[in-house]
Structure formats: structure tokens, C-alpha cells
C-alpha atoms as a PDB file:
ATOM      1  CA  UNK A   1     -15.107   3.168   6.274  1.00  0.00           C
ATOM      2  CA  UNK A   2     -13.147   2.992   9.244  1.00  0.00           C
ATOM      3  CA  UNK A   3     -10.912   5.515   8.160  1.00  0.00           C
ATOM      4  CA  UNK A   4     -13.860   8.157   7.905  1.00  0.00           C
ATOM      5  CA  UNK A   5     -14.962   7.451  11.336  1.00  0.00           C
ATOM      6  CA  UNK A   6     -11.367   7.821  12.356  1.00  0.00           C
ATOM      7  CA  UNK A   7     -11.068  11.864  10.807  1.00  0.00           C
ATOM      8  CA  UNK A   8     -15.080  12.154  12.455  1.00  0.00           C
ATOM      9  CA  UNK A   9     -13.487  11.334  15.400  1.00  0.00           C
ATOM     10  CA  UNK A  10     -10.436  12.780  14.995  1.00  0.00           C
ATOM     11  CA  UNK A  11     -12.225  16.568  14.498  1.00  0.00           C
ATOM     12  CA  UNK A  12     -14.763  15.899  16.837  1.00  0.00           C
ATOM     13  CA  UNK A  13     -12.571  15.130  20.116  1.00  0.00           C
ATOM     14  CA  UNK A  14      -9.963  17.734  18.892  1.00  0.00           C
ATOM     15  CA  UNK A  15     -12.147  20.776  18.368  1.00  0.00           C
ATOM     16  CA  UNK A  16     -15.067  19.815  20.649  1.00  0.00           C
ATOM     17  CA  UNK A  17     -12.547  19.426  23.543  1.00  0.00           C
ATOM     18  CA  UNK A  18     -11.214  22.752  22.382  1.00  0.00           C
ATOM     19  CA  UNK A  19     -14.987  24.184  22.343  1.00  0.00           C
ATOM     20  CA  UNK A  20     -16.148  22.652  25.968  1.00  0.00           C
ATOM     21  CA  UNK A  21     -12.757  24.114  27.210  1.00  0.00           C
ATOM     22  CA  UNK A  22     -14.026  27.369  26.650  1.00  0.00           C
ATOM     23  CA  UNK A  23     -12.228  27.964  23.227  1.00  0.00           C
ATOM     24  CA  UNK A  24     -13.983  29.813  20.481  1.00  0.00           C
ATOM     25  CA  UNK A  25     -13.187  28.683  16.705  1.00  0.00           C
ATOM     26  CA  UNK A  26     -13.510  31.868  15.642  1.00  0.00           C
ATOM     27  CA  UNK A  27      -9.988  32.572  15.609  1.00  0.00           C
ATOM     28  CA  UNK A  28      -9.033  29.126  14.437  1.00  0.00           C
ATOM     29  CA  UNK A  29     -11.271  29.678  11.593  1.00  0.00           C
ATOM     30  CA  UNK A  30     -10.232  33.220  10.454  1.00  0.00           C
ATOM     31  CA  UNK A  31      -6.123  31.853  10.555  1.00  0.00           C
ATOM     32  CA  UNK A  32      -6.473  28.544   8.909  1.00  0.00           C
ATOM     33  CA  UNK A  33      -6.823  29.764   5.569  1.00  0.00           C
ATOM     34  CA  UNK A  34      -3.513  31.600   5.247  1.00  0.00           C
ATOM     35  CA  UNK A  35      -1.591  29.219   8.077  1.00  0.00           C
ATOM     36  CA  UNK A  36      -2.803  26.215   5.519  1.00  0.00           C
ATOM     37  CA  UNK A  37      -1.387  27.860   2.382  1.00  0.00           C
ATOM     38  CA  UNK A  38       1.640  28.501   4.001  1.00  0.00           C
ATOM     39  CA  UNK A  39       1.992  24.864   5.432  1.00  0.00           C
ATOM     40  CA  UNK A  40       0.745  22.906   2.495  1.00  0.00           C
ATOM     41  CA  UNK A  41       2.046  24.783  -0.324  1.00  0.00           C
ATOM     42  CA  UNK A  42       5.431  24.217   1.129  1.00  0.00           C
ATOM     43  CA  UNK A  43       4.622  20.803   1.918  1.00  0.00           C
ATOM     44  CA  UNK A  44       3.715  20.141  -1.505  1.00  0.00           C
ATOM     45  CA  UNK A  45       6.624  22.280  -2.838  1.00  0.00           C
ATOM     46  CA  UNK A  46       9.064  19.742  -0.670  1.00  0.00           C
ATOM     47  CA  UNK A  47       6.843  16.206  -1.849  1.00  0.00           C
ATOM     48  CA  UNK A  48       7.550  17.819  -5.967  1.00  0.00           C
ATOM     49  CA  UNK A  49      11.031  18.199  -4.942  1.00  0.00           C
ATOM     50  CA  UNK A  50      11.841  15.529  -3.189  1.00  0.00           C
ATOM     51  CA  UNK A  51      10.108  12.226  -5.287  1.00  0.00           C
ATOM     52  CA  UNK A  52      10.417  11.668  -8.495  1.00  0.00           C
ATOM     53  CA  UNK A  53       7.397  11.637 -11.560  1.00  0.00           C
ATOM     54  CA  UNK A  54       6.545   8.080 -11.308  1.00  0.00           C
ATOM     55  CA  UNK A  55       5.939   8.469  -7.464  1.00  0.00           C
ATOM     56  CA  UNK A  56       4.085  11.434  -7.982  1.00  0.00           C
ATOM     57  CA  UNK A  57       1.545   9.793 -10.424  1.00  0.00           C
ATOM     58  CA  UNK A  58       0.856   6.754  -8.219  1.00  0.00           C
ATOM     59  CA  UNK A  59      -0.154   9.278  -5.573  1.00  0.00           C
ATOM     60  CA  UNK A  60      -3.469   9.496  -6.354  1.00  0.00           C
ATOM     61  CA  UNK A  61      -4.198   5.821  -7.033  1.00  0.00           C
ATOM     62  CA  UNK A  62      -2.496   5.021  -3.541  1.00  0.00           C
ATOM     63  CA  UNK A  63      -5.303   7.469  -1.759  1.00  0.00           C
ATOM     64  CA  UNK A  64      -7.692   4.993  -3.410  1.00  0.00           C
ATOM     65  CA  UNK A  65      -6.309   2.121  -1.349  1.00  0.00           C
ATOM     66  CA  UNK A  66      -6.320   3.698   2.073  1.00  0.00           C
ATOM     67  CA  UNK A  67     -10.147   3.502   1.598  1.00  0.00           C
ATOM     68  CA  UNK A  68     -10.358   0.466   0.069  1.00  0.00           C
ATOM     69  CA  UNK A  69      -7.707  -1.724   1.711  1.00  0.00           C
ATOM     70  CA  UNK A  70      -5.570  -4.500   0.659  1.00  0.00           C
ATOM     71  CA  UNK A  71      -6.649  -5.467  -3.594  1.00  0.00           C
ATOM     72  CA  UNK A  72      -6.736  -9.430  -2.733  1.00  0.00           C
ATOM     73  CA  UNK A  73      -9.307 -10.954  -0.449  1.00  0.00           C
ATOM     74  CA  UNK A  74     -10.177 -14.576   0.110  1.00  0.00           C
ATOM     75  CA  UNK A  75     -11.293 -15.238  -2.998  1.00  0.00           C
ATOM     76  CA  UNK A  76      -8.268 -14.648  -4.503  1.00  0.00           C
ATOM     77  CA  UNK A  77      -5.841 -16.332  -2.830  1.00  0.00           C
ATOM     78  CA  UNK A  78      -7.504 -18.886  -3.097  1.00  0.00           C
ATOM     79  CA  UNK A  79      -7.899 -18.642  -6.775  1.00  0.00           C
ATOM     80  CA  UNK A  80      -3.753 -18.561  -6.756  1.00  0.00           C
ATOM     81  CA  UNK A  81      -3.473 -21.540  -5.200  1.00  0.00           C
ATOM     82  CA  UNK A  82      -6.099 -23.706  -7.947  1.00  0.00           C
ATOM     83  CA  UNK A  83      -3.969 -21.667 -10.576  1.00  0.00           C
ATOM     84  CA  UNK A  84      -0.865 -22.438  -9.475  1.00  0.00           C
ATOM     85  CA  UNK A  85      -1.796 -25.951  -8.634  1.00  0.00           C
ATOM     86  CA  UNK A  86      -3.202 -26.417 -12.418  1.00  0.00           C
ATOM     87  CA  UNK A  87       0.240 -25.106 -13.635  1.00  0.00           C
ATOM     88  CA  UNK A  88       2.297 -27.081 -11.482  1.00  0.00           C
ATOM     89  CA  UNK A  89       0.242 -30.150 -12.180  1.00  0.00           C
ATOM     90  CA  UNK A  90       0.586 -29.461 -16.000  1.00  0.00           C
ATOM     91  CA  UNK A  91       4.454 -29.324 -15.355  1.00  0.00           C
ATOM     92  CA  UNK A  92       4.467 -32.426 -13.351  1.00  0.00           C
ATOM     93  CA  UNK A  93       2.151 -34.231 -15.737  1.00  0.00           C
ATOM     94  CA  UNK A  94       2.438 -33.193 -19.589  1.00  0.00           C
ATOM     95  CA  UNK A  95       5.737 -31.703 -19.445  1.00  0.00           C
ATOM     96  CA  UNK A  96       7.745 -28.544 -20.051  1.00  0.00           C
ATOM     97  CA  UNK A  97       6.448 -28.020 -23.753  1.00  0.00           C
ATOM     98  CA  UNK A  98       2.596 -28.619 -22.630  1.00  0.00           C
ATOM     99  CA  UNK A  99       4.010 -25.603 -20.201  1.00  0.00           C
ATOM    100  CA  UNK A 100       4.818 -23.295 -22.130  1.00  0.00           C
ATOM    101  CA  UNK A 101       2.114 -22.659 -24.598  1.00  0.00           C
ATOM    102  CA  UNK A 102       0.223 -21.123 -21.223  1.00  0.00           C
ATOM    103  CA  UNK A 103       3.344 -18.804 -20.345  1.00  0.00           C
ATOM    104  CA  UNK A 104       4.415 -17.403 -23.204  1.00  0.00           C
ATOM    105  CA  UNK A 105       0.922 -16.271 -23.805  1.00  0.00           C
ATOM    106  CA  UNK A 106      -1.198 -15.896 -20.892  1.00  0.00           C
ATOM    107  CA  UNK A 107      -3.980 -14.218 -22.492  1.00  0.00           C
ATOM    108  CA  UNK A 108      -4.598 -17.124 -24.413  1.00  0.00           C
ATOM    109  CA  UNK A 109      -4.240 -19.428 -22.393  1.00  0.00           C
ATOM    110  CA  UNK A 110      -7.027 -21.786 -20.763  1.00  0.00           C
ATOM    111  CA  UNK A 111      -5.673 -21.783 -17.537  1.00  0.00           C
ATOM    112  CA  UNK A 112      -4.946 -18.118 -17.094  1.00  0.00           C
ATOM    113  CA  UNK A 113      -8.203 -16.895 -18.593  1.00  0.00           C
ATOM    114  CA  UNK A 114      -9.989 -18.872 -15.568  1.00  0.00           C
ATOM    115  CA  UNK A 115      -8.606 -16.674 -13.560  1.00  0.00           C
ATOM    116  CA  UNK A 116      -8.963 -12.963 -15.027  1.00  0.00           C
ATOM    117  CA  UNK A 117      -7.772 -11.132 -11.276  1.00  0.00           C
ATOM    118  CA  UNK A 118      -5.105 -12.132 -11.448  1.00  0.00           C
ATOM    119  CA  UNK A 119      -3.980 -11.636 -14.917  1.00  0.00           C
ATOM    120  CA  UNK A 120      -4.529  -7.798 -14.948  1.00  0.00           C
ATOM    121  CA  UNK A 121      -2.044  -7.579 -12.211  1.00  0.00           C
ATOM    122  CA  UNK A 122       1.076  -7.133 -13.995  1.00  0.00           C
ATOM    123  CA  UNK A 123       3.250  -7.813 -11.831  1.00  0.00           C
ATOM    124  CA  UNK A 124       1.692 -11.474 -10.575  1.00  0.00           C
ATOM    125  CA  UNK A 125       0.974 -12.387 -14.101  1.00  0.00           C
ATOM    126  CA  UNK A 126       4.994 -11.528 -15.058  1.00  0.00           C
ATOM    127  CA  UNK A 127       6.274 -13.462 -11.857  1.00  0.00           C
ATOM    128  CA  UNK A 128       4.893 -16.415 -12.327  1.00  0.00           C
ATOM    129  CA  UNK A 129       5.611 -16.416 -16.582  1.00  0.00           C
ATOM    130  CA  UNK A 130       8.747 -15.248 -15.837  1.00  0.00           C
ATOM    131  CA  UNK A 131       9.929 -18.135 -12.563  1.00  0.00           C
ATOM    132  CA  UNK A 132       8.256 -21.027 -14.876  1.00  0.00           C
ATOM    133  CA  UNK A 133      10.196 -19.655 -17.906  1.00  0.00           C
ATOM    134  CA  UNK A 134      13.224 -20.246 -16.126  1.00  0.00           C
ATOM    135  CA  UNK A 135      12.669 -23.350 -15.170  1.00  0.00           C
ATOM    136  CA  UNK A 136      11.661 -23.808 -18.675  1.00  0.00           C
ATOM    137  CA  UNK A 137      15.350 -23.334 -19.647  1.00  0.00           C
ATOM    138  CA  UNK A 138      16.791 -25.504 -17.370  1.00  0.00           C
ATOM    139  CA  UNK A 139      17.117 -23.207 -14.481  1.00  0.00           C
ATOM    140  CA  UNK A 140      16.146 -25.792 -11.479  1.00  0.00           C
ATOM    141  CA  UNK A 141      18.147 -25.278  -8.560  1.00  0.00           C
ATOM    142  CA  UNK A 142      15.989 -24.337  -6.039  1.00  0.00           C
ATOM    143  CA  UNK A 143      18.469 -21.812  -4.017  1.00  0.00           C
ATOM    144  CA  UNK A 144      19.227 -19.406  -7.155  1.00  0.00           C
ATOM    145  CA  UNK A 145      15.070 -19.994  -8.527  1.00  0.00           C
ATOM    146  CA  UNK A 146      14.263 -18.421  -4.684  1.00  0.00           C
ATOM    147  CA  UNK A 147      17.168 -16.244  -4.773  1.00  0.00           C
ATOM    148  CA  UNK A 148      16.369 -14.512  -8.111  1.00  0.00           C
ATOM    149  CA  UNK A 149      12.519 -14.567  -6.667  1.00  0.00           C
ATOM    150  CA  UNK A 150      13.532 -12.614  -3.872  1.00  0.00           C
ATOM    151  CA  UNK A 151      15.144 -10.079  -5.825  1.00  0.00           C
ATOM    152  CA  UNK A 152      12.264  -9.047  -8.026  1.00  0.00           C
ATOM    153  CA  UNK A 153       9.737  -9.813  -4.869  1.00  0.00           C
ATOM    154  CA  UNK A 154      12.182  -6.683  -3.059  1.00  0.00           C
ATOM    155  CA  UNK A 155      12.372  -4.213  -5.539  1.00  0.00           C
ATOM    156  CA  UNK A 156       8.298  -4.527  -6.526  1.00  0.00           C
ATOM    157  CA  UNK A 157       8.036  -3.860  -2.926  1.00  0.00           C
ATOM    158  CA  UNK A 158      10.290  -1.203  -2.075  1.00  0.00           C
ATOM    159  CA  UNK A 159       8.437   0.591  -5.252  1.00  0.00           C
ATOM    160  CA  UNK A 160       4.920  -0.034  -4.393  1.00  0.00           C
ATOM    161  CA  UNK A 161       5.780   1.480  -1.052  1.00  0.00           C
ATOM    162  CA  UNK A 162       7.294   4.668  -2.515  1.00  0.00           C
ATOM    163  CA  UNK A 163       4.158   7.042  -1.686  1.00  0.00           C
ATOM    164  CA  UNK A 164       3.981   6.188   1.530  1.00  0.00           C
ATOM    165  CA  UNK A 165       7.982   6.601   2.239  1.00  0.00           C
ATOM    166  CA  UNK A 166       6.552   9.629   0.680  1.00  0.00           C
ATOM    167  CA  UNK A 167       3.687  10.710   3.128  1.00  0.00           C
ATOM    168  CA  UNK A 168       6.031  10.251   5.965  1.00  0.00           C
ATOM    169  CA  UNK A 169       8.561  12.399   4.967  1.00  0.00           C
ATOM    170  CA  UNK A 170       6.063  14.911   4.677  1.00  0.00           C
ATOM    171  CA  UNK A 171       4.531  14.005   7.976  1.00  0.00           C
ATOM    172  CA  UNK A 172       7.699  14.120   9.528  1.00  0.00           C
ATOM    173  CA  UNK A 173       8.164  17.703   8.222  1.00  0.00           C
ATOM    174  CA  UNK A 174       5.078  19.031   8.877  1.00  0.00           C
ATOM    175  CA  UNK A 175       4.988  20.209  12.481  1.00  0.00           C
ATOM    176  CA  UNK A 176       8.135  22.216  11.260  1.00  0.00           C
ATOM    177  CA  UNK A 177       6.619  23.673   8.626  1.00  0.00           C
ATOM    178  CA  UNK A 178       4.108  24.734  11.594  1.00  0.00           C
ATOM    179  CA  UNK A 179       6.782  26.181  13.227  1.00  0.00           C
ATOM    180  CA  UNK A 180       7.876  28.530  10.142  1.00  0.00           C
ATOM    181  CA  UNK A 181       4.546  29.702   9.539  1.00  0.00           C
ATOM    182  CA  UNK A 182       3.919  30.845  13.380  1.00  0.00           C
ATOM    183  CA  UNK A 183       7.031  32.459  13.006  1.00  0.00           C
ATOM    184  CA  UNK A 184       5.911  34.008  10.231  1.00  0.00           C
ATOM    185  CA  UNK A 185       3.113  35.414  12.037  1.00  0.00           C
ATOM    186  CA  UNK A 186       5.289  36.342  15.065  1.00  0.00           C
ATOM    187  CA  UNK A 187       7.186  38.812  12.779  1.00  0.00           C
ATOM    188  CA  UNK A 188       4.220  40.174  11.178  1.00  0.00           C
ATOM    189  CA  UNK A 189       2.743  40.890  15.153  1.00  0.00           C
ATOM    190  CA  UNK A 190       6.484  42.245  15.829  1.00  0.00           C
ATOM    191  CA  UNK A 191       5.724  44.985  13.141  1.00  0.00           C
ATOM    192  CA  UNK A 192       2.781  45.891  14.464  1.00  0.00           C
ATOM    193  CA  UNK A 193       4.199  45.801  18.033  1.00  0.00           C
ATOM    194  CA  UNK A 194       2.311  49.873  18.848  1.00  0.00           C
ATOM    195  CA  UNK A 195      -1.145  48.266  18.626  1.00  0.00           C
ATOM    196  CA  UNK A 196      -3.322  47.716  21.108  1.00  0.00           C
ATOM    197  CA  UNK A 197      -3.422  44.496  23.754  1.00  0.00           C
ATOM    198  CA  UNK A 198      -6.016  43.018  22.100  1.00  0.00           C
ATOM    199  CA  UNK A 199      -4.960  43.501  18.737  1.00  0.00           C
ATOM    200  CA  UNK A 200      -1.575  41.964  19.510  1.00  0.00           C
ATOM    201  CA  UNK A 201      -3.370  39.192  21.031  1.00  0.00           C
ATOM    202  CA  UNK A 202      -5.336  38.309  18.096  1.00  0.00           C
ATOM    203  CA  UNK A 203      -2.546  38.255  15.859  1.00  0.00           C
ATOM    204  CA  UNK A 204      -0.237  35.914  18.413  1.00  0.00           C
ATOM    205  CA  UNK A 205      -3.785  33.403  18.474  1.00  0.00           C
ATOM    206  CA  UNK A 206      -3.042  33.470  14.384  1.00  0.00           C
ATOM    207  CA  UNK A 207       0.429  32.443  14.242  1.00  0.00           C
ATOM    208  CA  UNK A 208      -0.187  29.928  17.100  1.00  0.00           C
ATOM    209  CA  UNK A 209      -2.607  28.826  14.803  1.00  0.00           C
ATOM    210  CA  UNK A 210       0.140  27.596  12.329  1.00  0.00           C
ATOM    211  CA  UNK A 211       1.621  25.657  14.698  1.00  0.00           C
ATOM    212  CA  UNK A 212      -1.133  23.604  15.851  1.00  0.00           C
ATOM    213  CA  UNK A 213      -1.875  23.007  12.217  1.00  0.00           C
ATOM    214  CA  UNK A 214       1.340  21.385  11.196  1.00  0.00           C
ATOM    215  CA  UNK A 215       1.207  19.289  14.567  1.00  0.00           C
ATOM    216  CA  UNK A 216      -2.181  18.351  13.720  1.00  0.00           C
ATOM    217  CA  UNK A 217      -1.632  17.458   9.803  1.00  0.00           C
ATOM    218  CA  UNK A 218       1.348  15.422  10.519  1.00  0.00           C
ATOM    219  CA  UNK A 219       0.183  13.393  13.872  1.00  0.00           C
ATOM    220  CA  UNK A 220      -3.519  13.428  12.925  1.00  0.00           C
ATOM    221  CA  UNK A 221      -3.764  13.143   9.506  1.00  0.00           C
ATOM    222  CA  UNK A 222      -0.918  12.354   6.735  1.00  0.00           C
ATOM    223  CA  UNK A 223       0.892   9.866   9.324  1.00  0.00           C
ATOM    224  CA  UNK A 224      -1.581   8.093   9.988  1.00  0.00           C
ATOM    225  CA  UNK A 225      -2.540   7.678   6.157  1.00  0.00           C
ATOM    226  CA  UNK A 226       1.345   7.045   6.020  1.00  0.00           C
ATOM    227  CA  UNK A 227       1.175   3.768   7.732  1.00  0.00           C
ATOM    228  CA  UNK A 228      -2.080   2.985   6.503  1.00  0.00           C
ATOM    229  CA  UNK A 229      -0.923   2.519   2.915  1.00  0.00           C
ATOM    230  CA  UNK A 230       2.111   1.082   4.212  1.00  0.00           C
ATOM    231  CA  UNK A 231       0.376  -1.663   5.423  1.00  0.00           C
ATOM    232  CA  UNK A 232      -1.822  -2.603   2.724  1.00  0.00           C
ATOM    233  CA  UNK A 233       1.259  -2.337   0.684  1.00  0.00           C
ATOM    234  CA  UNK A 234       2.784  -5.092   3.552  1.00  0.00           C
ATOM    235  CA  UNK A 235      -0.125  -7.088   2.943  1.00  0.00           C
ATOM    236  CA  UNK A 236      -0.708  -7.217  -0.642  1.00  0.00           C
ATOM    237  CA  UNK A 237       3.316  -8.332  -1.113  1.00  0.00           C
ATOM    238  CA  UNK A 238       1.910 -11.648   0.584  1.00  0.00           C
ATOM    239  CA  UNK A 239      -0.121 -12.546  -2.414  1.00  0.00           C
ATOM    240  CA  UNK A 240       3.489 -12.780  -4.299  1.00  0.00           C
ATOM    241  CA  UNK A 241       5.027 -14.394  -1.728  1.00  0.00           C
ATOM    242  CA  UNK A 242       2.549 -17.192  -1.494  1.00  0.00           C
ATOM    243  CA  UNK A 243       3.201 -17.372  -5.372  1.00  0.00           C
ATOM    244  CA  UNK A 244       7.400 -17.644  -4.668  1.00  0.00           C
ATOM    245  CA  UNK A 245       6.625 -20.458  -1.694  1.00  0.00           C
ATOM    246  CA  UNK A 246       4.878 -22.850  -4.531  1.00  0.00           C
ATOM    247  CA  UNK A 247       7.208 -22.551  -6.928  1.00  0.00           C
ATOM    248  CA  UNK A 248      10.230 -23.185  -4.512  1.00  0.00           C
ATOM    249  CA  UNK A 249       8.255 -25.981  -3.401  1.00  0.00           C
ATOM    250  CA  UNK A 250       7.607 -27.337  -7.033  1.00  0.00           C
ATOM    251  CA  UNK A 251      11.096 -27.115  -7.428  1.00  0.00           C
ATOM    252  CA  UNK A 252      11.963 -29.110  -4.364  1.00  0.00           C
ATOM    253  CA  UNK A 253       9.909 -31.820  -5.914  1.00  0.00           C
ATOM    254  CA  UNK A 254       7.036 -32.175  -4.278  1.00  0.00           C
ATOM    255  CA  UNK A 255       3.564 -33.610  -6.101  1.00  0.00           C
ATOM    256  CA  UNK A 256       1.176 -29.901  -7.025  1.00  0.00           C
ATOM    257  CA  UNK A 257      -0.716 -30.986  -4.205  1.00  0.00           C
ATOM    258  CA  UNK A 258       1.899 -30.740  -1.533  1.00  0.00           C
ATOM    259  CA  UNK A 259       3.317 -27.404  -3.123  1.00  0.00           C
ATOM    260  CA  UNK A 260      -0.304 -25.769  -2.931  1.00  0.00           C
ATOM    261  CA  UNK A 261      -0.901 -26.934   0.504  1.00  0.00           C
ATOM    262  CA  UNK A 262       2.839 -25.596   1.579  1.00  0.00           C
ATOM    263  CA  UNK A 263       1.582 -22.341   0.148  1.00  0.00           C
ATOM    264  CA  UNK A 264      -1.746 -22.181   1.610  1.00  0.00           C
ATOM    265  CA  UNK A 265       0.442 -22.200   5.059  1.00  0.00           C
ATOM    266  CA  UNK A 266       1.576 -18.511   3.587  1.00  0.00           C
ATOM    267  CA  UNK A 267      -1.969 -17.108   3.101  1.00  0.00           C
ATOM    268  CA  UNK A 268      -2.598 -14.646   6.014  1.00  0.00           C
ATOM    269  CA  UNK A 269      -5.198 -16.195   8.165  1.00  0.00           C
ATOM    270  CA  UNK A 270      -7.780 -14.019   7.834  1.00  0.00           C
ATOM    271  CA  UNK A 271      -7.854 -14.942   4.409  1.00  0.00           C
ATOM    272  CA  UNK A 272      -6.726 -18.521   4.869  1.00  0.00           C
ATOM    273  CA  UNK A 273      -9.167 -21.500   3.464  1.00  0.00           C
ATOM    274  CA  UNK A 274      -9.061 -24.414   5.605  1.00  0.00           C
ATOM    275  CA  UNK A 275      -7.484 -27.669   4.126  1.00  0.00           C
ATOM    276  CA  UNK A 276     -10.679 -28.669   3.164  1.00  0.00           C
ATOM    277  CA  UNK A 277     -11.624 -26.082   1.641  1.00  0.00           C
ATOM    278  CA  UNK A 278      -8.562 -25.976  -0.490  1.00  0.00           C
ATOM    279  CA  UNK A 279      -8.951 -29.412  -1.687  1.00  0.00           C
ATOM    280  CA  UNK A 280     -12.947 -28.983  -2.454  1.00  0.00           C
ATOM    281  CA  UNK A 281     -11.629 -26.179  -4.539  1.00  0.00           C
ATOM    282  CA  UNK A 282      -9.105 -28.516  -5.985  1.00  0.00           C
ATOM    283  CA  UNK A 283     -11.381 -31.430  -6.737  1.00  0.00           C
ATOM    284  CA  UNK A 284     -14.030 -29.024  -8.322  1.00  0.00           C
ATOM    285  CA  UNK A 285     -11.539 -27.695 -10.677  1.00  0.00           C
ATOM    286  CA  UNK A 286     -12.677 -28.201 -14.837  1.00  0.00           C
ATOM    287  CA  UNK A 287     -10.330 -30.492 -16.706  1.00  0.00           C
ATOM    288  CA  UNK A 288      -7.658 -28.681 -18.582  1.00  0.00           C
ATOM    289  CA  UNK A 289      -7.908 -28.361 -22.388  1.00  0.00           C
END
């Protein structure tokens, strides 16, 4: 919602400041459509060359978030932190084997299927299989468990924020994109140079159009989107790192209690319970089969 008001807003100031200044639209109006097919066509021509297909085909599901904001609320996290308490628990409690008839299949499993957020993100429901896995086989040193957690928490990142590195670049080339299609129309009012004043000055007013345009696309519109999906992408990566400060903490030693609470200290704190509220959720928690 925000965002909407934000392009209102945007048009409104831009072109009603333009208007009470004594500017017409008319001329804006007859130039945009070829000074916007020249600018976005070769903006889109550079985003094709430039990423690759799988950043291409998240495109259009990254729009969706800028609208939408960050996938995990308060609910959720604090859904991670009774699932990841039950798991740890079960570790502490029934042992390794008890373990790993909820990690090897998830789906089926009676602790996983409380939680059914969670498990259709792929990527949470691997990290946390995957990290108990290896401590499944042994793998309990706390530096290398974080240290091999860090590496897959990185490169999930630097791909989920592969749009918006994306977005930028074509942000960043916009206004000189601008600058080729005024040009453009500079050497198309060059070749007409015997007309009249007025004529001449109609055609300058279209190829200045151009570069207002690409200024406008890149400062008012596509960066701002840019950093907009950036940080929901920044935001959402705290989920899994909430996920990487239990398990560290597991490893340490510490009772599933202590680990939980340790990671509840990672939730961002507009999405934070309150001790309290953590360990009502806790204590209201079914038995596990």
C-alpha cells in the first residue's frame, strides 16, 4: 500500500509542479510514447543480456514482494522457535535415532506437519534437515556446524537478491539511456534544421523529453523498487539466521530452552515475542507422538 501512495505521490508532485509552473503536458504526452520505447526497449534489451534465465524468471515473483513485503511475520517466527525447540528437545531427550525419523522425511513427520509455513519454504525446510543431519553423523563441533551454516546462509542470499542487483543496474543505466534517446531526437531536429522556430522548438521539447524520462525511471521509479526488494530480501534472510543461532546454540550445549530463548534475541523486534510470550507458546505446545 505504501508503495502506491508513494508513485500517487510521486506523479502528482512531479507533473502538478510541472503544470502550476506553467508547463503544458501536451508535449510530454505526444513524446513519451516513442522516448519510452526507445528507453525501455533498450533497457530491457541490456536486463536479457546482462542476467541470466533463472534471474529472469524470478522477476516477476520478486514484483510480488515489493507489494507485499517481507513473507514471515510474527507468527512465524515464532512458530520457528516452538519448532525448533520441539526438535532440539527431541535431540536432547530421545536421542539421535528418535531424530531422524522427522528429518529424513519432513512431510511425514509430526513435528514438521504442525508447522506447514514453514515446510513449503524450501530452503528453511532443507537447512534445518540438512544442519541436524550433520550432526546426525557425528559432525558436532560448533565452529565448522556455523561455518558450513554460513556458507549456504551466503549463497541463498546473494541469489535471492539477484533481481534486485538486477533493477539497479538498470536504474543506474537509465538516465543514460535518456541521454541516447534525446540525442536521438537532437539529430532528427538537426535534419530538419530549415523549419520554422516553432517547429524546431517542438521537436527540441521531444528529445528533452527522453531525458527527463530516463532521469525519472531510474531516480523515481526502478531504484526505488531496487532497494525495496533489497530489503525485504535483507529481512527475510533473518528468519534463517534465527534458525543457524539455535542450532549453534544446541550445539554449544545448552538445554532447548536456552537455545530458543538465545534465538528469540535474533528475531527483529518488530516481530519479536516477549519472553513470556515465548514460553506461553512453549508450555502450550501438544506432546510429541
Amino acid at each position: 500500500m505504501l508503495q502506491i501512495i508513494g508513485l500517487v505521490v510521486l506523479f502528482v508532485c512531479v507533473f502538478g509542479g510541472f503544470m502550476l509552473s506553467g508547463g503544458s503536458l501536451e508535449s510530454v504526452i505526444e513524446a513519451a510514447p516513442h522516448e519510452l520505447l526507445t528507453i525501455l526497449g533498450a533497457a530491457l534489451a541490456a536486463l536479457l543480456i546482462a542476467s541470466s534465465i533463472y534471474t529472469l524468471k524470478k522477476v516477476g515473483g520478486d514484483f510480488g514482494k515489493v507489494m507485499r513485503g517481507p513473507k514471515w511475520k510474527t507468527g512465524d517466527f515464532r512458530d520457528l522457535l516452538c519448532l525448533l525447540f520441539l526438535l532440539t528437545k527431541t535431540m536432547k531427550q530421545k536421542g539421535l535415532i528418535a531424530l531422524e525419523a522427522h528429518i529424513e522425511k519432513p512431510e511425514d513427520s509430526s513435528i514438521f506437519k504442525r508447522y506447514p509455513r514453514i515446510m513449503k519454504d524450501h530452503f528453511a525446510l532443507s537447512f534445518i534437515c540438512d544442519t541436524l543431519r550433520m550432526m546426525t553423523m557425528s559432525l558436532e563441533d560448533p565452529l565448522q556446524v556455523e561455518a558450513a551454516m554460513e556458507k549456504q546462509l551466503e549463497k541463498h542470499h546473494n541469489e535471492a537478491l539477484s533481481t534486485a542487483m538486477s533493477l539497479q543496474s538498470m536504474a543506474d543505466a537509465l538516465p543514460a539511456l535518456g541521454i541516447v534517446a534525446a540525442v536521438l531526437g537532437v539529430i532528427k531536429t538537426m535534419g530538419a534544421i530549415s523549419e520554422p522556430p516553432e517547429v524546431l522548438g517542438r521537436m527540441i521539447g521531444s528529445a528533452l523529453v527522453g531525458t527527463f524520462m530516463g532521469v525519472f525511471l531510474a531516480y523515481g521509479i526502478v531504484g526505488p523498487i531496487s532497494q525495496r526488494l533489497k530489503s525485504i530480501v535483507d529481512e527475510e534472510s533473518l528468519f534463517y539466521h534465527v534458525i543457524r543461532d539455535i542450532l549453534v546454540a544446541h550445539l554449544h550445549g545448552n538445554a532447548a530452552q536456552v537455545s530458543v530463548e538465545i534465538g528469540r534475541g535474533s528475531v527483529p523486534s518488530e516481530a519479536q515475542p516477549t519472553f513470556q510470550e515465548l514460553e506461553e507458546s512453549l508450555n502450550n505446545i501438544p506432546k510429541v507422538e
